[in-house]
Protein backbone atom coordinates (compact mmCIF):
# COMPACT_ATOMS: atom_id res chain seq x y z
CA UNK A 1 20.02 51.49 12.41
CA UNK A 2 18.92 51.90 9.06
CA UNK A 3 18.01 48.86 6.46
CA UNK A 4 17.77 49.61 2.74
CA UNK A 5 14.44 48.45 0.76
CA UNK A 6 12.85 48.13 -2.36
CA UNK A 7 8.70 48.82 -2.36
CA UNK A 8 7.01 46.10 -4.59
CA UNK A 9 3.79 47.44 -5.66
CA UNK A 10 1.31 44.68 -6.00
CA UNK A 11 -2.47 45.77 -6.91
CA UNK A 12 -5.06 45.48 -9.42
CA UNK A 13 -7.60 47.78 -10.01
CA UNK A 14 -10.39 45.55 -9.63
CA UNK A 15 -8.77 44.73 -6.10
CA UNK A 16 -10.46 48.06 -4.90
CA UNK A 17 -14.26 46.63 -5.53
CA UNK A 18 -13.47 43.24 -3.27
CA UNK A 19 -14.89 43.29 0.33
CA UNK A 20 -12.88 44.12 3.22
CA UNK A 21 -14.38 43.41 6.56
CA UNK A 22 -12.50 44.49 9.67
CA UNK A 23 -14.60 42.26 11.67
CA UNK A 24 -12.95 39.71 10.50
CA UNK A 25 -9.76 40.81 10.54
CA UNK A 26 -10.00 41.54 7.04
CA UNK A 27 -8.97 45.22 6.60
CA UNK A 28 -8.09 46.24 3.03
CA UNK A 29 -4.31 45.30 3.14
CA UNK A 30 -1.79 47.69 1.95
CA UNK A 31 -1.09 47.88 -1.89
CA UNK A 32 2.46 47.51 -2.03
CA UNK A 33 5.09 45.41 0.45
CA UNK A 34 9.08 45.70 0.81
CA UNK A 35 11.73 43.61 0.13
CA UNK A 36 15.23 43.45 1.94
CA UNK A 37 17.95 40.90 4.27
CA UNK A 38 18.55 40.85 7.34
CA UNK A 39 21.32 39.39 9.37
CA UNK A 40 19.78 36.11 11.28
CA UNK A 41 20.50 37.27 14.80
CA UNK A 42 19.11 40.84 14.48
CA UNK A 43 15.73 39.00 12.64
CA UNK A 44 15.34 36.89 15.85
CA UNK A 45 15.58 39.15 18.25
CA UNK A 46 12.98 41.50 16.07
CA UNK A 47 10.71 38.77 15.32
CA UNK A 48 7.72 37.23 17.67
CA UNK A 49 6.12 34.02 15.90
CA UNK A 50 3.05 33.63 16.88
CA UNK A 51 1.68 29.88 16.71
CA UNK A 52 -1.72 27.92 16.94
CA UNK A 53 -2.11 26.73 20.15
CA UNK A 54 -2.44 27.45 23.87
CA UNK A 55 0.46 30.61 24.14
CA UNK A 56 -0.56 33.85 23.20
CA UNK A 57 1.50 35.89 20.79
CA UNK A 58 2.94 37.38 23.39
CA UNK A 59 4.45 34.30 24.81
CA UNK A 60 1.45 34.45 27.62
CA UNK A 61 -0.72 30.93 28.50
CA UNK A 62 -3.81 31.65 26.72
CA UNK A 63 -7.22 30.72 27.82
CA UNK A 64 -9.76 28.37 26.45
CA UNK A 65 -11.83 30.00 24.27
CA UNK A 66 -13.08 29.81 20.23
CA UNK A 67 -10.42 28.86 17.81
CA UNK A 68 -11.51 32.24 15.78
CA UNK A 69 -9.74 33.71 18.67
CA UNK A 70 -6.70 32.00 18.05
CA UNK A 71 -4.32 34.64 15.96
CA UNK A 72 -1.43 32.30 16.49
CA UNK A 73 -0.87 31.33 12.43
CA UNK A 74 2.04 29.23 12.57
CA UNK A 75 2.20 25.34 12.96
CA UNK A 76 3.85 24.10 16.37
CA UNK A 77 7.68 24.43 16.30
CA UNK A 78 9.74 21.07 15.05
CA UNK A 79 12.66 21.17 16.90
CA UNK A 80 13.53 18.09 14.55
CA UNK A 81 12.66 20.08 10.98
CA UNK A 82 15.04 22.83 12.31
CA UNK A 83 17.68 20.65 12.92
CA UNK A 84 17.68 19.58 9.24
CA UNK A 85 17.52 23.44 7.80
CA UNK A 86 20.71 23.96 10.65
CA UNK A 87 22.39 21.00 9.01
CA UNK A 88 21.31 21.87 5.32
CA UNK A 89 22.93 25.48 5.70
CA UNK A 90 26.52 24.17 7.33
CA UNK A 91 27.07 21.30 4.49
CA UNK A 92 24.26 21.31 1.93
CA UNK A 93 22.43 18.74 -0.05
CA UNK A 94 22.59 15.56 0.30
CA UNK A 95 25.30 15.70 3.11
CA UNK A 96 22.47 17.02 5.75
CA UNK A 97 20.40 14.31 4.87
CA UNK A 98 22.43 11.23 5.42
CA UNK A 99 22.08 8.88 8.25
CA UNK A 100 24.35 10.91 11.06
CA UNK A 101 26.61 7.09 10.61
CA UNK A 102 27.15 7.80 7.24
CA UNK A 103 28.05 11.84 7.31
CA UNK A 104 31.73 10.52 8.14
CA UNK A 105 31.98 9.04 4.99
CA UNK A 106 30.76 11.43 2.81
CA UNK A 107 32.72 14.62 3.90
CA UNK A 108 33.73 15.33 0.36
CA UNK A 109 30.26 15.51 -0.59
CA UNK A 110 29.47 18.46 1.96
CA UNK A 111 28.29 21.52 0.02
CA UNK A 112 26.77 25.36 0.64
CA UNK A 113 23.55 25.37 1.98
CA UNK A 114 21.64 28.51 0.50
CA UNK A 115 18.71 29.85 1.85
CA UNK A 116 17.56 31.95 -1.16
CA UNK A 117 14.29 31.96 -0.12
CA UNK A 118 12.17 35.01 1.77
CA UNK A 119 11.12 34.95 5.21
CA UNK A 120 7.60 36.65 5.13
CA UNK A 121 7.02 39.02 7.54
CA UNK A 122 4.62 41.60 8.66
CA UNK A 123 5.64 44.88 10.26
CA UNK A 124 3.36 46.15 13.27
CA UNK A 125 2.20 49.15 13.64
CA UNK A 126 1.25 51.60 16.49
CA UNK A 127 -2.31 51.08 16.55
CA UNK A 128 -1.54 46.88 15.78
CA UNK A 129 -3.49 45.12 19.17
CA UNK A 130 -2.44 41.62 19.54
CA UNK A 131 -4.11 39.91 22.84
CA UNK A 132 -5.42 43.32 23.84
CA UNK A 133 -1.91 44.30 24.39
CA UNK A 134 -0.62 47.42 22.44
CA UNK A 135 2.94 47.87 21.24
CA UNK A 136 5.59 50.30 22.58
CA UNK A 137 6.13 52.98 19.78
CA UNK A 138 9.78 52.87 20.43
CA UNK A 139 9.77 48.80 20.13
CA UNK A 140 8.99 49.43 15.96
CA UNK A 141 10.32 49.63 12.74
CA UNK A 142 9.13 52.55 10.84
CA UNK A 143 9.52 53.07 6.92
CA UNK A 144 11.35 55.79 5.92
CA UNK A 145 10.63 57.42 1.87
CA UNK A 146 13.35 59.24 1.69
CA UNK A 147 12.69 59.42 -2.01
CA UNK A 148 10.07 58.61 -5.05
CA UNK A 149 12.54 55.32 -5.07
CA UNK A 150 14.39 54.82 -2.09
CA UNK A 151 13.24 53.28 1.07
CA UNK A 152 14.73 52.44 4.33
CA UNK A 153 13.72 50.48 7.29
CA UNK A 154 14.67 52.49 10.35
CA UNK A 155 14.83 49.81 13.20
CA UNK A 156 13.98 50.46 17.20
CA UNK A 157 17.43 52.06 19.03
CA UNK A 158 20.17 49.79 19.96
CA UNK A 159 17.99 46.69 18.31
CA UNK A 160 21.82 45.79 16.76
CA UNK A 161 23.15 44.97 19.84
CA UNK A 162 22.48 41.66 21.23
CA UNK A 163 21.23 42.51 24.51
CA UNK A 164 18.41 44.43 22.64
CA UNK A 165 14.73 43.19 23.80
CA UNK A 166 11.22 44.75 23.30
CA UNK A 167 10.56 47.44 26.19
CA UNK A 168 6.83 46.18 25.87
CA UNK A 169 5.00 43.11 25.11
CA UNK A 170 4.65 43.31 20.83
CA UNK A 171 7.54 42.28 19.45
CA UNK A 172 8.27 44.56 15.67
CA UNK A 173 7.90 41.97 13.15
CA UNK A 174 5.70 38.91 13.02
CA UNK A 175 6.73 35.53 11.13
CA UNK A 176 4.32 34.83 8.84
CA UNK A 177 6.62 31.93 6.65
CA UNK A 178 9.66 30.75 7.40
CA UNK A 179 9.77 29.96 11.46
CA UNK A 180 12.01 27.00 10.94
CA UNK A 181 14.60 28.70 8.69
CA UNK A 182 14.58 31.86 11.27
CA UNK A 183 14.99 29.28 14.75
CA UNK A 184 17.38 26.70 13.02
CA UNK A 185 20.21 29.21 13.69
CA UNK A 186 19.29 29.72 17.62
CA UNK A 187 21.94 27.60 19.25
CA UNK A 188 25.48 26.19 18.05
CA UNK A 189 27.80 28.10 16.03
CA UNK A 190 25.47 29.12 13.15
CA UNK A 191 23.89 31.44 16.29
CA UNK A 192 27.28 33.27 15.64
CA UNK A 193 27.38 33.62 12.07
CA UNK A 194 26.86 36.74 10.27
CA UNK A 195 24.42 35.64 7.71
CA UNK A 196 21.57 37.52 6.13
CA UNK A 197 18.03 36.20 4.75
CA UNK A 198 15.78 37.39 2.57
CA UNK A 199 13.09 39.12 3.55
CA UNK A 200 9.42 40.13 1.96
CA UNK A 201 7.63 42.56 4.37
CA UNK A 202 4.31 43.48 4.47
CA UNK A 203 3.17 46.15 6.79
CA UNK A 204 0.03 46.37 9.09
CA UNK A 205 -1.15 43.39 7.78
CA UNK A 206 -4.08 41.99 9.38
CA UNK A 207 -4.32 38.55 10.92
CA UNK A 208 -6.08 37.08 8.47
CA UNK A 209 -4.96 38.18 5.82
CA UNK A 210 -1.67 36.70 7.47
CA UNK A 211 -3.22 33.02 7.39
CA UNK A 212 -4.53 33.54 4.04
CA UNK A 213 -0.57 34.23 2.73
CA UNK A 214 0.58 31.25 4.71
CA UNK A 215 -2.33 29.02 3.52
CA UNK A 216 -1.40 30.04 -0.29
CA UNK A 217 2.08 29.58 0.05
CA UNK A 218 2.83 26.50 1.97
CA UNK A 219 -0.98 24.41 0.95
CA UNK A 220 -1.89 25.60 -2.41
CA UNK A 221 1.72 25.12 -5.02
CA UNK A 222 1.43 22.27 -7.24
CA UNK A 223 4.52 20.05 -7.08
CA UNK A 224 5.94 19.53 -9.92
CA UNK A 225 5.21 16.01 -11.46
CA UNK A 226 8.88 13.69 -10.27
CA UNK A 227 9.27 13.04 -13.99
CA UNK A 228 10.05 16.83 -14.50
CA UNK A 229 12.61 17.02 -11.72
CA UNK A 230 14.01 14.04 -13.12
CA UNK A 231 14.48 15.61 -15.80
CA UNK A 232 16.23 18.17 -14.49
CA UNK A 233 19.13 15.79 -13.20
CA UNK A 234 21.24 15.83 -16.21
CA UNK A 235 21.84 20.04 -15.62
CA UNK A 236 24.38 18.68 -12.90
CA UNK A 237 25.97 15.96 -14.45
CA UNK A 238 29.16 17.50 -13.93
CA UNK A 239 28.57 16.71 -10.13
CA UNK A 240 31.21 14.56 -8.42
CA UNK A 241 27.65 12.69 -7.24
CA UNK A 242 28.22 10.41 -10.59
CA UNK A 243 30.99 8.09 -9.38
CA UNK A 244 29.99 7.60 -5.98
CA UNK A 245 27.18 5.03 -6.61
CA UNK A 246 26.82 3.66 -3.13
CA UNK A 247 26.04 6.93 -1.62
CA UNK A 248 22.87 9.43 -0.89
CA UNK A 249 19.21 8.49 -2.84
CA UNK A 250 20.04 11.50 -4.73
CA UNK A 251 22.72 10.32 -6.30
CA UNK A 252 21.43 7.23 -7.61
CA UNK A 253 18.59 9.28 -8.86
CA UNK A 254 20.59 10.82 -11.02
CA UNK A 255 22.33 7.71 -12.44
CA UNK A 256 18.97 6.43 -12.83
CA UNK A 257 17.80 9.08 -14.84
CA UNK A 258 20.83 9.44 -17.14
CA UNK A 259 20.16 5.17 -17.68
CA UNK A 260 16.19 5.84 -18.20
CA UNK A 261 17.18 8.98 -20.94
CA UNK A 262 19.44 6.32 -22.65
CA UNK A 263 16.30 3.92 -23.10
CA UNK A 264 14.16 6.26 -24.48
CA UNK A 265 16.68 8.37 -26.83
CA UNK A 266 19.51 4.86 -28.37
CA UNK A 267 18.07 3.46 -31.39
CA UNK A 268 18.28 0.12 -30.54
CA UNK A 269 16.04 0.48 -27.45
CA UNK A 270 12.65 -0.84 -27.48
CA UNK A 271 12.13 2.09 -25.31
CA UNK A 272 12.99 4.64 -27.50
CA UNK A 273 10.24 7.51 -27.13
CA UNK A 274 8.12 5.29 -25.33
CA UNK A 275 8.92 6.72 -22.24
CA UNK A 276 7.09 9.85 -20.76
CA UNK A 277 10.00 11.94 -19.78
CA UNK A 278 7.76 14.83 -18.60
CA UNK A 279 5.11 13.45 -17.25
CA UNK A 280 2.19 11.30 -18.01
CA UNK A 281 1.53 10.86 -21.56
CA UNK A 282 -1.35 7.81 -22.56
CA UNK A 283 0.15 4.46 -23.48
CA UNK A 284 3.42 5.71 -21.77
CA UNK A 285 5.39 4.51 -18.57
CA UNK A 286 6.83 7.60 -17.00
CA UNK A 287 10.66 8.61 -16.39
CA UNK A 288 9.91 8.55 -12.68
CA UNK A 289 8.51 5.44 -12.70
CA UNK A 290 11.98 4.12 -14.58
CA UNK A 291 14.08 6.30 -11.91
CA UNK A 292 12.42 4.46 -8.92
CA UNK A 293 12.31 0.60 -10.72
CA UNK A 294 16.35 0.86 -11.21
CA UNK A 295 16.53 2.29 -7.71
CA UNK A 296 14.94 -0.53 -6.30
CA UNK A 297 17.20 -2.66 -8.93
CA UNK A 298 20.15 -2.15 -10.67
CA UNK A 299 21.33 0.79 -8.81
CA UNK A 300 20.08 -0.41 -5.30
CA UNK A 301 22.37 -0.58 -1.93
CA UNK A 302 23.41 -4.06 -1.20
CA UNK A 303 21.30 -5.29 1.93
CA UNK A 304 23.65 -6.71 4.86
CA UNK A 305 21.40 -7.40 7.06
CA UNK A 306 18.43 -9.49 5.09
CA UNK A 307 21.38 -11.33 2.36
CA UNK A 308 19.14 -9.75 -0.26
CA UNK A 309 20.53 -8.90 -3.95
CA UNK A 310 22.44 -5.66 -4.23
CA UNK A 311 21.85 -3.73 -6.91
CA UNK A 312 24.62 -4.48 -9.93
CA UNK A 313 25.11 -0.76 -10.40
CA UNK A 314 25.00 0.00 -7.05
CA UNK A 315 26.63 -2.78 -4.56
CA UNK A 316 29.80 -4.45 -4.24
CA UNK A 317 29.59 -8.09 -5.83
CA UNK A 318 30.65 -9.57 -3.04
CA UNK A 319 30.95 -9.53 1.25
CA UNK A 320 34.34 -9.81 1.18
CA UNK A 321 35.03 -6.87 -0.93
CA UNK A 322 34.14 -2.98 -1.47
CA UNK A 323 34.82 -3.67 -5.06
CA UNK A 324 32.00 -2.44 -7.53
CA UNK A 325 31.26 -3.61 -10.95
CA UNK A 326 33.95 -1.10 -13.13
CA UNK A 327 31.53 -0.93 -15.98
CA UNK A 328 31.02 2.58 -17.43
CA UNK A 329 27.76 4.16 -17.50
CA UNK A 330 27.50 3.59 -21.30
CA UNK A 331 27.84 -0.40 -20.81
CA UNK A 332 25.39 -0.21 -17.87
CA UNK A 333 22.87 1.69 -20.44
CA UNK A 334 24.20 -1.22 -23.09
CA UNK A 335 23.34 -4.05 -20.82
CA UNK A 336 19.64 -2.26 -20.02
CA UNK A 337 19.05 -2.00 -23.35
CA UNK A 338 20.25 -5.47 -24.17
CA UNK A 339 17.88 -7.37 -22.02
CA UNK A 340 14.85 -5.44 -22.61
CA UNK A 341 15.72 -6.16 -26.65
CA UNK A 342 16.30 -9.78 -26.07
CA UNK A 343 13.25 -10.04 -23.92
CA UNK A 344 11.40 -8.30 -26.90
CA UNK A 345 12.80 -10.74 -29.80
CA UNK A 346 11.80 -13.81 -27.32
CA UNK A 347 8.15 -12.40 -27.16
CA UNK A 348 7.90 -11.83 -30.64
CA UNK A 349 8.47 -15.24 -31.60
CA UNK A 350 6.21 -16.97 -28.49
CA UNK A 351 3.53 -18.62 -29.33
CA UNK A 352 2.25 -18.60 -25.43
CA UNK A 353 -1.42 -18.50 -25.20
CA UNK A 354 -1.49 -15.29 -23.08
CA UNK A 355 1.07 -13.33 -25.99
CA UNK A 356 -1.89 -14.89 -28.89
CA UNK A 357 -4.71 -13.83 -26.55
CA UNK A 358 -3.33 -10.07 -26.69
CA UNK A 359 -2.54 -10.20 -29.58
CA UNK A 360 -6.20 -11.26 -30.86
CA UNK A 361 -7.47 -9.06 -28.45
CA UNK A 362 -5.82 -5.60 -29.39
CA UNK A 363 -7.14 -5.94 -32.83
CA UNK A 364 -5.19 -3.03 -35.84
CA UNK A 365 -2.38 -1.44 -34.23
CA UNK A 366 -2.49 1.26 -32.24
CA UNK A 367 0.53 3.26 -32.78
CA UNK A 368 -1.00 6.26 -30.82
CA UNK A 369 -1.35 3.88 -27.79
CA UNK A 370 1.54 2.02 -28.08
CA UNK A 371 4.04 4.33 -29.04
CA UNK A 372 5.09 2.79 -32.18
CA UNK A 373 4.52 -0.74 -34.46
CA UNK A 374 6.10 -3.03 -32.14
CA UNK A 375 4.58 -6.53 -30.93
CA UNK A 376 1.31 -5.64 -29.26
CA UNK A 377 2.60 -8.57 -26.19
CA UNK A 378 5.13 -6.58 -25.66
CA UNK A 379 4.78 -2.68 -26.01
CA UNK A 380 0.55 -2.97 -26.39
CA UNK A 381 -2.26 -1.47 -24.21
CA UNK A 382 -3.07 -5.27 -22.62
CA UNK A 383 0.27 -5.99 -21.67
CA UNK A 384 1.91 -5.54 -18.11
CA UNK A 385 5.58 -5.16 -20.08
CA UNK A 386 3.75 -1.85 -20.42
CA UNK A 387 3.09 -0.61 -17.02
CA UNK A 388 5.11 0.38 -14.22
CA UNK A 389 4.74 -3.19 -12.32
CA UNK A 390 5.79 -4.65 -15.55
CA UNK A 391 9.07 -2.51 -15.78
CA UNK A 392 9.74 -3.00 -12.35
CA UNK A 393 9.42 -6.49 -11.50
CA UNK A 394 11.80 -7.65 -15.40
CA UNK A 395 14.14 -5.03 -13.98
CA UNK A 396 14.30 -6.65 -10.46
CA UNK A 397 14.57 -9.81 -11.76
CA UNK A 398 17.07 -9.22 -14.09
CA UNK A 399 18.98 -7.42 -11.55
CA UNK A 400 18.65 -9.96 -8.79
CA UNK A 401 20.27 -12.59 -10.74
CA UNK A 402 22.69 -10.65 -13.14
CA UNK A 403 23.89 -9.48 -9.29
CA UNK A 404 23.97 -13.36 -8.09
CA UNK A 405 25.41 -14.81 -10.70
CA UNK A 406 28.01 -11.89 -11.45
CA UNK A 407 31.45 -14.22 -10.71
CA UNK A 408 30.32 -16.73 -12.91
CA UNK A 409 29.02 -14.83 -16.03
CA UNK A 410 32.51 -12.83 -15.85
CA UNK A 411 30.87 -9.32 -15.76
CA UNK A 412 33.44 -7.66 -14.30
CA UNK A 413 35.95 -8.90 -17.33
CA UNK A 414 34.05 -7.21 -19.83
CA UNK A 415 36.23 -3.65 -20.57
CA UNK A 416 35.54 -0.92 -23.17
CA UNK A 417 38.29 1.37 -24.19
CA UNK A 418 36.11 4.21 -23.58
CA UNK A 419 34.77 5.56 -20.53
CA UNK A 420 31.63 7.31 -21.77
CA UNK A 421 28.34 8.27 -20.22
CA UNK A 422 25.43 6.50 -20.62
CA UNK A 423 23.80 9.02 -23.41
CA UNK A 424 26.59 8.40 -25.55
CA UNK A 425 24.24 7.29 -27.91
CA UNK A 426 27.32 5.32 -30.81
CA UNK A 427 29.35 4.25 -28.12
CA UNK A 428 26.38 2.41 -26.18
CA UNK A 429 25.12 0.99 -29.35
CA UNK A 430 28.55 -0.23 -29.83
CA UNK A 431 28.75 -1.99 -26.48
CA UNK A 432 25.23 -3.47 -27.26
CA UNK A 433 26.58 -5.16 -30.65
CA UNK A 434 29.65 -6.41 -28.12
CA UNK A 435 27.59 -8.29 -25.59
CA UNK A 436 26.03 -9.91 -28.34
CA UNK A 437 29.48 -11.63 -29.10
CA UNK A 438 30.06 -12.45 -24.81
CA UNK A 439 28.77 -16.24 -24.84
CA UNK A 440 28.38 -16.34 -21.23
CA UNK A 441 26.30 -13.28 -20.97
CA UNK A 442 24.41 -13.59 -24.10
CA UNK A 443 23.56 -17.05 -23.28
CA UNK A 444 21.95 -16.33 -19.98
CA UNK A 445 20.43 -12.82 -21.19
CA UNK A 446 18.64 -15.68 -23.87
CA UNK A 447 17.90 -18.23 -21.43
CA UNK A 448 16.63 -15.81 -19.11
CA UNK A 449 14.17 -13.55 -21.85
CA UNK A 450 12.78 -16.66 -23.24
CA UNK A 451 11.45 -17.91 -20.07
CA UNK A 452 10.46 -14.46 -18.81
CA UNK A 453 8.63 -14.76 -22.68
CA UNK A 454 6.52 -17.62 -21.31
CA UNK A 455 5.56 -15.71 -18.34
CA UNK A 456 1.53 -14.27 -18.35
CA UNK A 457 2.30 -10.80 -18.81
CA UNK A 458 -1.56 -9.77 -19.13
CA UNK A 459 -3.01 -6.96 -17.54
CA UNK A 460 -6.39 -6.93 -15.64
CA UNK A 461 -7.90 -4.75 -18.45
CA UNK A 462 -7.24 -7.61 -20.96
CA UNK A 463 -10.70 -8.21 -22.72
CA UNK A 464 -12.01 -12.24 -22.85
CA UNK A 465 -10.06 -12.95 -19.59
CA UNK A 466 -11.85 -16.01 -17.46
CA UNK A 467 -12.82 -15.45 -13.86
CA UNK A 468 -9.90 -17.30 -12.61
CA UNK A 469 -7.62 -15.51 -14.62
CA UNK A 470 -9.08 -11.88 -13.54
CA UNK A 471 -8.36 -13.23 -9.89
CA UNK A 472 -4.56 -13.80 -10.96
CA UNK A 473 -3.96 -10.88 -12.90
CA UNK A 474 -5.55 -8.31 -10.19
CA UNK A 475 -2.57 -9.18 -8.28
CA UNK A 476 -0.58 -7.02 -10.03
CA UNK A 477 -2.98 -4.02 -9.50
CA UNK A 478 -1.92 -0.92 -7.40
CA UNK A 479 1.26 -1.09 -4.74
CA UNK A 480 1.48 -4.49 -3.64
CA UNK A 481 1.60 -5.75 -7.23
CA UNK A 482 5.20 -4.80 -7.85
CA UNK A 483 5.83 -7.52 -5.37
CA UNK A 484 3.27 -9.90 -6.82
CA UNK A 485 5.47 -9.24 -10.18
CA UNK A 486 8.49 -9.89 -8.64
CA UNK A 487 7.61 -13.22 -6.74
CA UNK A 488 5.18 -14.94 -9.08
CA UNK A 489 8.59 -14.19 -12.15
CA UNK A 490 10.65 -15.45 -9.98
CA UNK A 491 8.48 -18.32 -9.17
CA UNK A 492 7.77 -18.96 -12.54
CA UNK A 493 11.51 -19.32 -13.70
CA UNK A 494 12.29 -22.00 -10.48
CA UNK A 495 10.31 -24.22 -12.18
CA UNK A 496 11.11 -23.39 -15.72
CA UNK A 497 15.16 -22.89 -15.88
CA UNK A 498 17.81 -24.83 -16.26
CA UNK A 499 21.17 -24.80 -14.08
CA UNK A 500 22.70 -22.38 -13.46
CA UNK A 501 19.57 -19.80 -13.44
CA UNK A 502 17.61 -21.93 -11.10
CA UNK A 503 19.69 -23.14 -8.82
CA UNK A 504 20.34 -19.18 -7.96
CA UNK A 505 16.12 -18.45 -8.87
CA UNK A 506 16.22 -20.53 -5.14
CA UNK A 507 18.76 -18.65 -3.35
CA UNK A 508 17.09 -15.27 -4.30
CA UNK A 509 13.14 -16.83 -3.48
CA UNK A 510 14.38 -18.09 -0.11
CA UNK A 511 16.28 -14.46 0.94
CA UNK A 512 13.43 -12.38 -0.30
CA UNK A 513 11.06 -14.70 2.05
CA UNK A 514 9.08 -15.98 -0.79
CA UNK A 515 9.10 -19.28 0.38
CA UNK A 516 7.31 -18.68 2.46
């Protein structure tokens, strides 16, 4: 059987001057490498993966001895991890990873599951000694140049049929990446499929040269920063994922980034461009840091089990009914945008000591810092309105009692003619001027923004703070203080609101156990 290949060559010049110690299983590794597929079922019965531990390569109990000994490169199999590439490949992303309760649900969802990315593999050779076993010359795959551009990979005889098996010990190709992918289709019907995988071969490469390629390629990549995937989100807005709310994370990911890009892009945002969209950027809170606060907020599940707030994006608005909030993802973006610009007005015209104090304390404007001219309270470098704990625990709040409070405020009346996206930048500015004119929603949005105003939104960094009010404010330092947000803002409204806000400021304390 004959495989066709291209040859990659891959060397520099200055490669030729580097040392090359066979001692240490370092011989000078070949200057070029193929690529190809394979069908899955003839790659496993070709393939020996070789693993740290106590089995030789050759599937032999290996005695104790140095760890340099050890040629197995491979981390231990995860029968679990395999499981998830198996269920990846039959119905895709997100499907595979739901809760196996919720895969029912969601068959429309179910998707292909590409594997476009190469096994790496190395190709023995006859003089290859693995566990001071040699390989059976008719057991390997040879490379046939059959031309200055064509190359084929002429595999062992009969290796196509299934009851093929190694006549010695050395199996033909060694796994150097990609274990998981290769074993998730050993049992079930994907064991039956005819599907190929890439393939990048090197040949006679030597063990460590073998670590050193799986070391670069599964330790070394830098992720990319979540605020760049983020970004990516709106490529596949055409995705069915954008109605179904209540489903996968991914999902509301998405609806959470197309919300955060309508903060920082509709001119009547306070967040417009003051939101890092790729990244970190000084003075800035970043678009992943917006994705996961409305997440955790507005776009959140509703919890059955602890009577805790849904999310108002996200949940239905009541037990007794499946029924979501039929707002369009430009009057979600409106209502975001509304209560971050009343909350803006209210602390513009506070007088509260801790507002004064940053005020004093931030000295000329910093437009570099703080992204534009706006209220140094609000948008400046001393002010937790700034930060992610900030964002997160107004957004919570917000949430948790627009979400409470939903039947009597009438959300669900309020109707647009148009059913536009949430980057619609006229039409969400339109539904901004509109809840303006809603008296029961612009009079709590007012109620609830001027008492939030009152709150101490000072950061630990705040110059001239007293020792007692260092010891408050370091609260909201590091992970806990997104809860420390949350709870002392929702403690500080129970004792400042009026009915109806704090009558439901109790309910929402008592089920998020913070009376306690």
């Amino acid at each position: 059987m004959r495989i066709p290949a291209i040859r990659v060559n891959q060397w520099l010049t200055q490669w030729d001057q580097y040392n090359y110690p066979p001692e240490a299983r370092q011989s000078k590794p070949p200057k070029y490498f193929y690529i190809s597929s394979m069908p899955v079922a003839l790659l496993r019965r070709l393939s020996n993966i070789p693993r740290r531990g106590t089995e030789t390569s050759t599937g032999r109990r290996k005695a104790s001895g140095p760890r340099k000994d050890d040629i197995g490169i491979q981390r231990g199999f995860e029968e679990d991890r395999a499981k998830d590439i198996r269920s990846f490949v039959e119905a895709g992303y997100p499907w595979a990873s739901l809760r196996e309760s919720d895969k029912g649900k969601f068959l429309g969802l179910r998707k292909p599951g590409w594997l476009p990315t190469a096994l790496i593999l190395n190709i023995v050779k006859p003089g290859t000694l693995r566990d001071n076993e040699k390989p059976n010359v008719e057991d390997l795959i040879k490379v046939d140049e059959s031309g200055p551009t064509k190359f084929e990979l002429v595999l062992p005889q009969n290796s196509e049929t299934s009851e093929w098996r190694p006549k010695g010990k050395i199996y033909p190709l060694e796994v150097i990446d990609g274990q998981h992918r290769l074993l998730a289709f050993g049992e079930g019907e994907l064991s039956n499929e005819d599907f190929d995988l890439p393939v990048v071969l090197f040949e006679d490469l030597d063990i460590s040269w073998q670590a050193y390629l799986f070391w670069t390629i599964n330790i070394t990549p830098k992720r990319i920063s979540p605020s760049l995937a983020y970004d990516l989100y709106p490529l596949l807005r055409t995705e069915d994922w954008l109605e179904q709310v209540p489903g996968p994370l991914a999902y509301r990911e998405t609806r959470a980034q197309e919300l955060t890009e309508a903060l920082w892009i509709n001119r009547d945002s306070p967040w417009q461009g003051r939101i890092s969209m790729l990244g970190r950027e000084k003075g800035k809170v970043t678009q992943a840091a917006f994705v996961r606060s409305l997440t955790l907020s507005f776009i959140r599940h509703f919890d059955q089990r602890g009577k805790r707030p849904g999310g108002l994006f996200g949940a239905p608005l009541s037990e007794e009914s499946d029924q979501l909030l039929t707002w369009s993802r430009a009057q979600q973006a409106a209502y975001l945008i509304f209560l971050w610009s009343e909350l803006e007005r209210e602390i513009a015209g506070t007088n509260a000591s801790w507002a004064k104090h940053v005020r004093q304390r931030t000295g000329p404007r910093q437009p570099e810092l703080i992204g534009d001219e706006r209220d140094p309270a609000f948008a400046g470098v001393y002010s937790l309105l700034a930060t992610d704990q900030g964002v997160r625990g107004f957004l919570q709040v917000s949430n948790d009692l627009s979400f409470v409070l939903a039947e009597e405020l009438e959300l669900d009346s309020w109707k647009r003619d148009r059913a536009s996206g949430a980057t619609d930048d006229e039409e969400v500015s339109a539904a901004v001027l509109e809840l303006g004119t809603l008296q029961k929603i612009a009079t709590f949005v007012s109620e609830l923004c001027s008492i939030t105003a009152q709150f101490d939104w000072r950061s630990l960094a705040t110059p001239g703070l007293t020792e007692e009010e260092r010891i408050k404010q370091a609260l909201y330092r590091a992970g806990s203080g997104y809860r420390e947000v949350r709870r002392n803002l929702l403690l500080h409204l129970s004792e400042l609101s009026g009915s109806p806000i704090r009558e439901s400021v109790g309910e929402i304390i008592q089920a998020l156990g913070y009376d306690t």
